[in-house]
PDB file of N, CA and C in Angstrom:
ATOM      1  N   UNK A   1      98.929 121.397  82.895  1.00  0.00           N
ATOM      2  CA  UNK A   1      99.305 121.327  84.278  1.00  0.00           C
ATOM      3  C   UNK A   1     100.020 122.622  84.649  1.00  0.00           C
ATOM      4  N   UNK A   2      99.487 123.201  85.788  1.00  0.00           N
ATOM      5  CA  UNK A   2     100.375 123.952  86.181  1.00  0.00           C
ATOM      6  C   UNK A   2     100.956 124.407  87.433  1.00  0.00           C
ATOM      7  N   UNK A   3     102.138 124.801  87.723  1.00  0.00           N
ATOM      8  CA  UNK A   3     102.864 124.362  88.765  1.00  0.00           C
ATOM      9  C   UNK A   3     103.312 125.640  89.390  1.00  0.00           C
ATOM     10  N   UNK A   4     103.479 125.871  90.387  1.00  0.00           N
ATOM     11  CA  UNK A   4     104.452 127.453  91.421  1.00  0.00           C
ATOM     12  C   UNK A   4     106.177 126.800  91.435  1.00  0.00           C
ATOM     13  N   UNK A   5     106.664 127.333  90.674  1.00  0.00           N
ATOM     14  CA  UNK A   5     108.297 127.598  90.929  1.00  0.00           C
ATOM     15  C   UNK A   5     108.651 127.883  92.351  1.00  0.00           C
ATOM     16  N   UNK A   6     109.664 127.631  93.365  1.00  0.00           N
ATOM     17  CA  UNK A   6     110.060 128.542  94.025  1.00  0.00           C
ATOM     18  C   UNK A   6     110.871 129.647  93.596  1.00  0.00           C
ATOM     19  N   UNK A   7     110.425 131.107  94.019  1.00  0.00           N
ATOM     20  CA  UNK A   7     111.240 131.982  93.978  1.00  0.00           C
ATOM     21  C   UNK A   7     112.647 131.720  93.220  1.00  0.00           C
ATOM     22  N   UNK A   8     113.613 130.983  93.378  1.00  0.00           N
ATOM     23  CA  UNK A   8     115.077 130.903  92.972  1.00  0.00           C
ATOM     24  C   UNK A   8     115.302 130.596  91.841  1.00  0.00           C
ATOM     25  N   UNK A   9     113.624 130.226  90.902  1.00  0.00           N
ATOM     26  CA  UNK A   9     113.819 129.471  89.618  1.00  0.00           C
ATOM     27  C   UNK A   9     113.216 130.565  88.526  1.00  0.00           C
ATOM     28  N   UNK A  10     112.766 131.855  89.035  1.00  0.00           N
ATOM     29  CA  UNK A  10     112.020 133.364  88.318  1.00  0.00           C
ATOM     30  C   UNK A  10     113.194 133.350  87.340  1.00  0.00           C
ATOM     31  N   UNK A  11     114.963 133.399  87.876  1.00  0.00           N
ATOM     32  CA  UNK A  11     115.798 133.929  86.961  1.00  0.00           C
ATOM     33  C   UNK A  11     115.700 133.081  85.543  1.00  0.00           C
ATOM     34  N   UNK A  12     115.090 131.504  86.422  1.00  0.00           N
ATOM     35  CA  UNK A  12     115.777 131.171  84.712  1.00  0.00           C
ATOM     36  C   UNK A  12     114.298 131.204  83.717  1.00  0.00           C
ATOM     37  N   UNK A  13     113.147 131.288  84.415  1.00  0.00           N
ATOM     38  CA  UNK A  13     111.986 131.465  83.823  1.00  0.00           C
ATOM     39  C   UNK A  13     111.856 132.924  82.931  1.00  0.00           C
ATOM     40  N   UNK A  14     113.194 134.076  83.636  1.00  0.00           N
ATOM     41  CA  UNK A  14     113.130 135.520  82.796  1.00  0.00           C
ATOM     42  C   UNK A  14     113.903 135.368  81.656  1.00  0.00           C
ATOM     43  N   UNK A  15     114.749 134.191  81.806  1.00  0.00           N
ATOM     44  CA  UNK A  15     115.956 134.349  80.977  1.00  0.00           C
ATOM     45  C   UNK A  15     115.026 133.431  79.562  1.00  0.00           C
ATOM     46  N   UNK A  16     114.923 132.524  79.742  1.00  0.00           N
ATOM     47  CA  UNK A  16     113.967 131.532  78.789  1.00  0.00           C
ATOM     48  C   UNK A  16     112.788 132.813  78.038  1.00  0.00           C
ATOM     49  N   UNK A  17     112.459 133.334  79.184  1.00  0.00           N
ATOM     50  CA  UNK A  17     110.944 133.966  78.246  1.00  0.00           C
ATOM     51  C   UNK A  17     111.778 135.238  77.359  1.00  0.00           C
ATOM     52  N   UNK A  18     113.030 135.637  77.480  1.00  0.00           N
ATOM     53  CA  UNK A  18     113.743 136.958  76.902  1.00  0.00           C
ATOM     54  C   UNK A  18     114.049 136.532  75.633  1.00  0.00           C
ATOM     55  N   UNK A  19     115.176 135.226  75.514  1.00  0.00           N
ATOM     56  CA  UNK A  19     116.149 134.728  74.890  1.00  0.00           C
ATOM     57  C   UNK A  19     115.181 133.758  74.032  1.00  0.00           C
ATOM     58  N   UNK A  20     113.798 133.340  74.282  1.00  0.00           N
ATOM     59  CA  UNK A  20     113.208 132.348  73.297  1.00  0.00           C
ATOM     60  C   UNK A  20     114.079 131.346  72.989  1.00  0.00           C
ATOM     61  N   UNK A  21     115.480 131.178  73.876  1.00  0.00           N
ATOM     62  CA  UNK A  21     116.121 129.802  73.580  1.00  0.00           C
ATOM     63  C   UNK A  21     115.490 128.862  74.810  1.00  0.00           C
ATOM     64  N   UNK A  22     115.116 127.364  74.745  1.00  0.00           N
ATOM     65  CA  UNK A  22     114.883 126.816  75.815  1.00  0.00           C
ATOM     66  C   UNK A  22     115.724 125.627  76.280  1.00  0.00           C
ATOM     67  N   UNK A  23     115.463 125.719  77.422  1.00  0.00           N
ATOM     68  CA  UNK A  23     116.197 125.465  78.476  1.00  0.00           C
ATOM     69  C   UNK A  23     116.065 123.805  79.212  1.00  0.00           C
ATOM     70  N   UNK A  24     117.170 123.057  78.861  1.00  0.00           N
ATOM     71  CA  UNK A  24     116.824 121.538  79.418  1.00  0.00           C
ATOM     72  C   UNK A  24     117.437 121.425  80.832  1.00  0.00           C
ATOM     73  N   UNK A  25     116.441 120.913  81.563  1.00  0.00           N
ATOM     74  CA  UNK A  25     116.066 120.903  82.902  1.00  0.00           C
ATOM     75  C   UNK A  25     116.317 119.523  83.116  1.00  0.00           C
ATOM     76  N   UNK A  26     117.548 118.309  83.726  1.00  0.00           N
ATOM     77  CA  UNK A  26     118.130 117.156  83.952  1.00  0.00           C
ATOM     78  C   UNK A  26     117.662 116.980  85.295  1.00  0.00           C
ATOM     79  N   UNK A  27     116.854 115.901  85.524  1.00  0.00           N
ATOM     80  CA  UNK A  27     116.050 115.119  86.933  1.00  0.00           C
ATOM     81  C   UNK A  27     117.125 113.811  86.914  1.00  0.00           C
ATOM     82  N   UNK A  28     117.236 113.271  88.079  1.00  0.00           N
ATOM     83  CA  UNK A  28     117.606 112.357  88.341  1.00  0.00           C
ATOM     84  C   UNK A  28     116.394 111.037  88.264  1.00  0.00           C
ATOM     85  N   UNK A  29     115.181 110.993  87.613  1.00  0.00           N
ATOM     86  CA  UNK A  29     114.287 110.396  87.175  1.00  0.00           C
ATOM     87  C   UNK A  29     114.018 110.543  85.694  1.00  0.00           C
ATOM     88  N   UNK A  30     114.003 112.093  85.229  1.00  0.00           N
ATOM     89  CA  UNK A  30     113.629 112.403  84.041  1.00  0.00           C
ATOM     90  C   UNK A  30     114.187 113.987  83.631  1.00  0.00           C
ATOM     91  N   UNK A  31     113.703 114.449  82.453  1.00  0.00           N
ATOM     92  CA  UNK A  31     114.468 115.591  81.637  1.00  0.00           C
ATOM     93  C   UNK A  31     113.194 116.813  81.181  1.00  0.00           C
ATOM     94  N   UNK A  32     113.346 117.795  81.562  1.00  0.00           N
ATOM     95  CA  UNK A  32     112.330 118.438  80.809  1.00  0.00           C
ATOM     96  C   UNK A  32     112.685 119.793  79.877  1.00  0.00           C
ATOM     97  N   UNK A  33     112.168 120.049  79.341  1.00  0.00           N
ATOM     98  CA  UNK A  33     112.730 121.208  78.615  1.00  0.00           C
ATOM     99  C   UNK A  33     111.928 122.422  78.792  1.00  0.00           C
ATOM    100  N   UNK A  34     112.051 123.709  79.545  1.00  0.00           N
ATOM    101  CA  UNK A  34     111.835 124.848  79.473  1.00  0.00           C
ATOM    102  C   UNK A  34     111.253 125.934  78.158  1.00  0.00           C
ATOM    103  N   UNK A  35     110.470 125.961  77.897  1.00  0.00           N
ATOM    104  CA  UNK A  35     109.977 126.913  76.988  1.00  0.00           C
ATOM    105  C   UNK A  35     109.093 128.450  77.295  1.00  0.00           C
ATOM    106  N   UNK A  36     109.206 129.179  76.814  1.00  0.00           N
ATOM    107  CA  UNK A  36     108.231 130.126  77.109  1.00  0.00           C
ATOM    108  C   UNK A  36     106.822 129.854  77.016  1.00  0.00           C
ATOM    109  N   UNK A  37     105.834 130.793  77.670  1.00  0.00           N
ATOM    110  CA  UNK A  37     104.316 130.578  76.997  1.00  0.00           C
ATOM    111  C   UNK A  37     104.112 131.360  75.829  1.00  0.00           C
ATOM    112  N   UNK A  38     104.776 132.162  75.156  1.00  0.00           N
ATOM    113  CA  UNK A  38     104.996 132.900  73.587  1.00  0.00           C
ATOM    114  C   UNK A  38     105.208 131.897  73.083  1.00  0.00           C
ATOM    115  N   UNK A  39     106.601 130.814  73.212  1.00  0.00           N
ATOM    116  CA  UNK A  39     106.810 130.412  72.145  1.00  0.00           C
ATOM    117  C   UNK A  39     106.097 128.919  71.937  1.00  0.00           C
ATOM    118  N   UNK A  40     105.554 128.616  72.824  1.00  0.00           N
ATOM    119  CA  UNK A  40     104.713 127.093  72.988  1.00  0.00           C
ATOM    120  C   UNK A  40     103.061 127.536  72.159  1.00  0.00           C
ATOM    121  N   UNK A  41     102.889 128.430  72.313  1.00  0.00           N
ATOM    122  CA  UNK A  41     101.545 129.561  71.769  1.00  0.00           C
ATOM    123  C   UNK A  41     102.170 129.406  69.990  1.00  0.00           C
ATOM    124  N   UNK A  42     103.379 129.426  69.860  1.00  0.00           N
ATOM    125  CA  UNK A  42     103.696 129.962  68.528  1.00  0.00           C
ATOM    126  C   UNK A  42     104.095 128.311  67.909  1.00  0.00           C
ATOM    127  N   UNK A  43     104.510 127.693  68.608  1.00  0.00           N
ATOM    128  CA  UNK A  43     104.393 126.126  68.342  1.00  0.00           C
ATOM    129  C   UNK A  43     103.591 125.423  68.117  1.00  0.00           C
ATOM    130  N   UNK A  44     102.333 125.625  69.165  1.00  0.00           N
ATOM    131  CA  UNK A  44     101.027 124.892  68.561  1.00  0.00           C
ATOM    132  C   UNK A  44     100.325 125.829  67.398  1.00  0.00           C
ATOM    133  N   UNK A  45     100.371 127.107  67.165  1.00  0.00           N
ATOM    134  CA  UNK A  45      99.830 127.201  66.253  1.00  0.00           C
ATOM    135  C   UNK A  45     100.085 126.905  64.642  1.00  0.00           C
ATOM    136  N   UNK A  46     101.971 127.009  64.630  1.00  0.00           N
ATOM    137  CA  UNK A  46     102.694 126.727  63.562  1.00  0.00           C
ATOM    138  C   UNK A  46     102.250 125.223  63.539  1.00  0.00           C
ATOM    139  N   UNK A  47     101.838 123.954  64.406  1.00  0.00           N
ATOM    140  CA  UNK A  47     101.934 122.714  63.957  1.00  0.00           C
ATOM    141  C   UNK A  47      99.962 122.608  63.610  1.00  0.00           C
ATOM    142  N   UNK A  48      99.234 123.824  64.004  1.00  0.00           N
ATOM    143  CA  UNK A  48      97.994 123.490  63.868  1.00  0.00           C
ATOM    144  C   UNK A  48      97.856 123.964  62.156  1.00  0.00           C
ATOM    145  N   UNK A  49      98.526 125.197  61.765  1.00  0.00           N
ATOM    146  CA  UNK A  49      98.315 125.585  60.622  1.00  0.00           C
ATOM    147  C   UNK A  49      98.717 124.860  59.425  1.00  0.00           C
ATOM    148  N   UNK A  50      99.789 124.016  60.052  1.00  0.00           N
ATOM    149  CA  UNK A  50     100.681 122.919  58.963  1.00  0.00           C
ATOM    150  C   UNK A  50     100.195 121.643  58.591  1.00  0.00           C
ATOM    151  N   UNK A  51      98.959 121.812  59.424  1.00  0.00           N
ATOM    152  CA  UNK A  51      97.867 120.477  59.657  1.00  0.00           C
ATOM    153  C   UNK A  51      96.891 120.429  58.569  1.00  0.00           C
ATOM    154  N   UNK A  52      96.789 121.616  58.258  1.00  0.00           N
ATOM    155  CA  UNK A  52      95.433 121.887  57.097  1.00  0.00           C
ATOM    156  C   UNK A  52      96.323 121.840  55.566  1.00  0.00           C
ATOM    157  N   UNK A  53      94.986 120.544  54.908  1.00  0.00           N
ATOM    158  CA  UNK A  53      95.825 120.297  54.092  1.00  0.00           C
ATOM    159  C   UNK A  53      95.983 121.863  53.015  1.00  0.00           C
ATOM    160  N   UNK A  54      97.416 121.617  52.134  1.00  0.00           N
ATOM    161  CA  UNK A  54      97.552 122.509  51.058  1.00  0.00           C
ATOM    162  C   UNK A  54      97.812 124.113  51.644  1.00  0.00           C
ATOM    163  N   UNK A  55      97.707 124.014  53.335  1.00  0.00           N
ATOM    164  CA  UNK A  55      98.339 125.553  53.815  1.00  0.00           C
ATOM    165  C   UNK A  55      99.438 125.701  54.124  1.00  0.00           C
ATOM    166  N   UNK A  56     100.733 124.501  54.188  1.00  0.00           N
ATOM    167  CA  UNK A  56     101.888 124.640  54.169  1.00  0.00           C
ATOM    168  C   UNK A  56     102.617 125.391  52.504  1.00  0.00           C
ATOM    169  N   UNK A  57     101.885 124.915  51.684  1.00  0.00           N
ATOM    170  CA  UNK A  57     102.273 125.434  50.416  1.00  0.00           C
ATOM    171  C   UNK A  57     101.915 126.594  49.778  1.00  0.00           C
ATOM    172  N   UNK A  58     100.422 127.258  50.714  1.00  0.00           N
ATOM    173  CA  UNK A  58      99.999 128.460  50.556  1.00  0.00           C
ATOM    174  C   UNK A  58     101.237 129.323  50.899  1.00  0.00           C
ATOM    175  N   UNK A  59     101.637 128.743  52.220  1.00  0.00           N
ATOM    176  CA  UNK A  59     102.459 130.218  52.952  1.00  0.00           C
ATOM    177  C   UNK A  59     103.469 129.847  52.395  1.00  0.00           C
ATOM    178  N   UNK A  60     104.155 128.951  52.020  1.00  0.00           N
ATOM    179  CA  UNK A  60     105.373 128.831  51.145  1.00  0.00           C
ATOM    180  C   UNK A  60     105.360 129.802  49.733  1.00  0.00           C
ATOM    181  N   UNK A  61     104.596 130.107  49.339  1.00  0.00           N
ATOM    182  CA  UNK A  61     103.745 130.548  48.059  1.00  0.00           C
ATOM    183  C   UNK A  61     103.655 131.931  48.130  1.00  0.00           C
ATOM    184  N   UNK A  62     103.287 131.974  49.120  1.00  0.00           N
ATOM    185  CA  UNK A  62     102.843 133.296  49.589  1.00  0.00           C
ATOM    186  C   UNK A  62     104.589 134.546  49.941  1.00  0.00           C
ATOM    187  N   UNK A  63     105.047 134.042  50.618  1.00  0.00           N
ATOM    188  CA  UNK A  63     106.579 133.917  50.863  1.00  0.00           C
ATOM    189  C   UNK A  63     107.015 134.611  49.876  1.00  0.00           C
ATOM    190  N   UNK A  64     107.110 133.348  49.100  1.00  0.00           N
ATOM    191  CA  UNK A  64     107.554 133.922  47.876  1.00  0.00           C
ATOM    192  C   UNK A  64     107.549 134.965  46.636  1.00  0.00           C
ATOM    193  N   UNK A  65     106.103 135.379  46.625  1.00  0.00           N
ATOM    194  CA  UNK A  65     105.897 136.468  46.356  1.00  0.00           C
ATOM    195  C   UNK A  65     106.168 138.305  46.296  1.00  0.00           C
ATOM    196  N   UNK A  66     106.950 138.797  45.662  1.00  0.00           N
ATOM    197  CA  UNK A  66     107.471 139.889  45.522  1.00  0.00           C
ATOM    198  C   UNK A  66     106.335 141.124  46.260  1.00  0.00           C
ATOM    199  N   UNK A  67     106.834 141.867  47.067  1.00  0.00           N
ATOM    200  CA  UNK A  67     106.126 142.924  47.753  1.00  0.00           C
ATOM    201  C   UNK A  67     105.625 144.139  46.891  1.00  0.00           C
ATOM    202  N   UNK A  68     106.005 143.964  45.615  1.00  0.00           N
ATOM    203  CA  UNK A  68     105.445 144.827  44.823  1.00  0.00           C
ATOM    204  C   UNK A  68     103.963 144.328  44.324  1.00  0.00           C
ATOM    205  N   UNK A  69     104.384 142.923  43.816  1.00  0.00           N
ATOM    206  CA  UNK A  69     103.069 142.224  43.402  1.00  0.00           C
ATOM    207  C   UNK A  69     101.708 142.085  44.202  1.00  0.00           C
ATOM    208  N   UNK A  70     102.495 142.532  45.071  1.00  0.00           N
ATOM    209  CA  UNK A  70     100.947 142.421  46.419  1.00  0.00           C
ATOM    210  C   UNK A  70      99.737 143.721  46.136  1.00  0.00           C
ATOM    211  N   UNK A  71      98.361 143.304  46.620  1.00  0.00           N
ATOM    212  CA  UNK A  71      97.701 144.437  46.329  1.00  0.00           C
ATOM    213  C   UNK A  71      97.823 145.864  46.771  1.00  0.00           C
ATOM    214  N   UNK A  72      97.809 146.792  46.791  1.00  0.00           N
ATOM    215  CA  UNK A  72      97.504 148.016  47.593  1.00  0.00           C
ATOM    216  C   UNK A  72      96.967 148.056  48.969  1.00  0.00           C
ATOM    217  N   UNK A  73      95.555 147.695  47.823  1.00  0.00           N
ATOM    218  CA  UNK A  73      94.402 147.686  48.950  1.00  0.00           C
ATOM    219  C   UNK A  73      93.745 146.501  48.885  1.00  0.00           C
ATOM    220  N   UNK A  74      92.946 146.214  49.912  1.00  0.00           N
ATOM    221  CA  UNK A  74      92.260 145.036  50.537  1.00  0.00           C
ATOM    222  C   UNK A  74      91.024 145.437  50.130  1.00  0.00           C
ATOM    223  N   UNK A  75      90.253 144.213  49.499  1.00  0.00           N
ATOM    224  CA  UNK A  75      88.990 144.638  48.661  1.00  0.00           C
ATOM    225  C   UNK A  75      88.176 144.026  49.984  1.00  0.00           C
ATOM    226  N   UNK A  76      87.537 144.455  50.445  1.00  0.00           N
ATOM    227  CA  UNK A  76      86.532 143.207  51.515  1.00  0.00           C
ATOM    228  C   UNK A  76      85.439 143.230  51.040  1.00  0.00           C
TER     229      UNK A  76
END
């Protein structure tokens, strides 16, 4: 869904997209929380990659691995 802010609401839409902290928005019906489109982009992909089995433990794995031990070069 997507929606036009008025004008008066840009500041807190600059401040959210700078600071990557987000921002809870209190309705007198309901609550929403403010996020960037970076970091909602970086959310679904972190929960899509964590989805496949045995790739949470790759990159855990991977992590861990000393920067020396890594190859040079990339064989393709």
């Amino acid at each position: 869904m997507r929606r036009e802010l008025n004008p008066g609401r840009y500041k807190i839409m600059d401040t959210v997209s700078r600071s990557h902290e987000p921002v809870l928005i209190t309705g007198k019906r309901s609550n929403v929380v403010l996020i960037s489109e970076e970091d909602w982009s970086a959310i679904q992909e972190s929960l899509h990659l964590t989805s496949i089995p045995g790739m949470k433990d790759s990159i855990i794995k991977g992590m861990k691995m000393p920067v020396k031990k890594l190859a040079g070069e990339i064989k393709w």
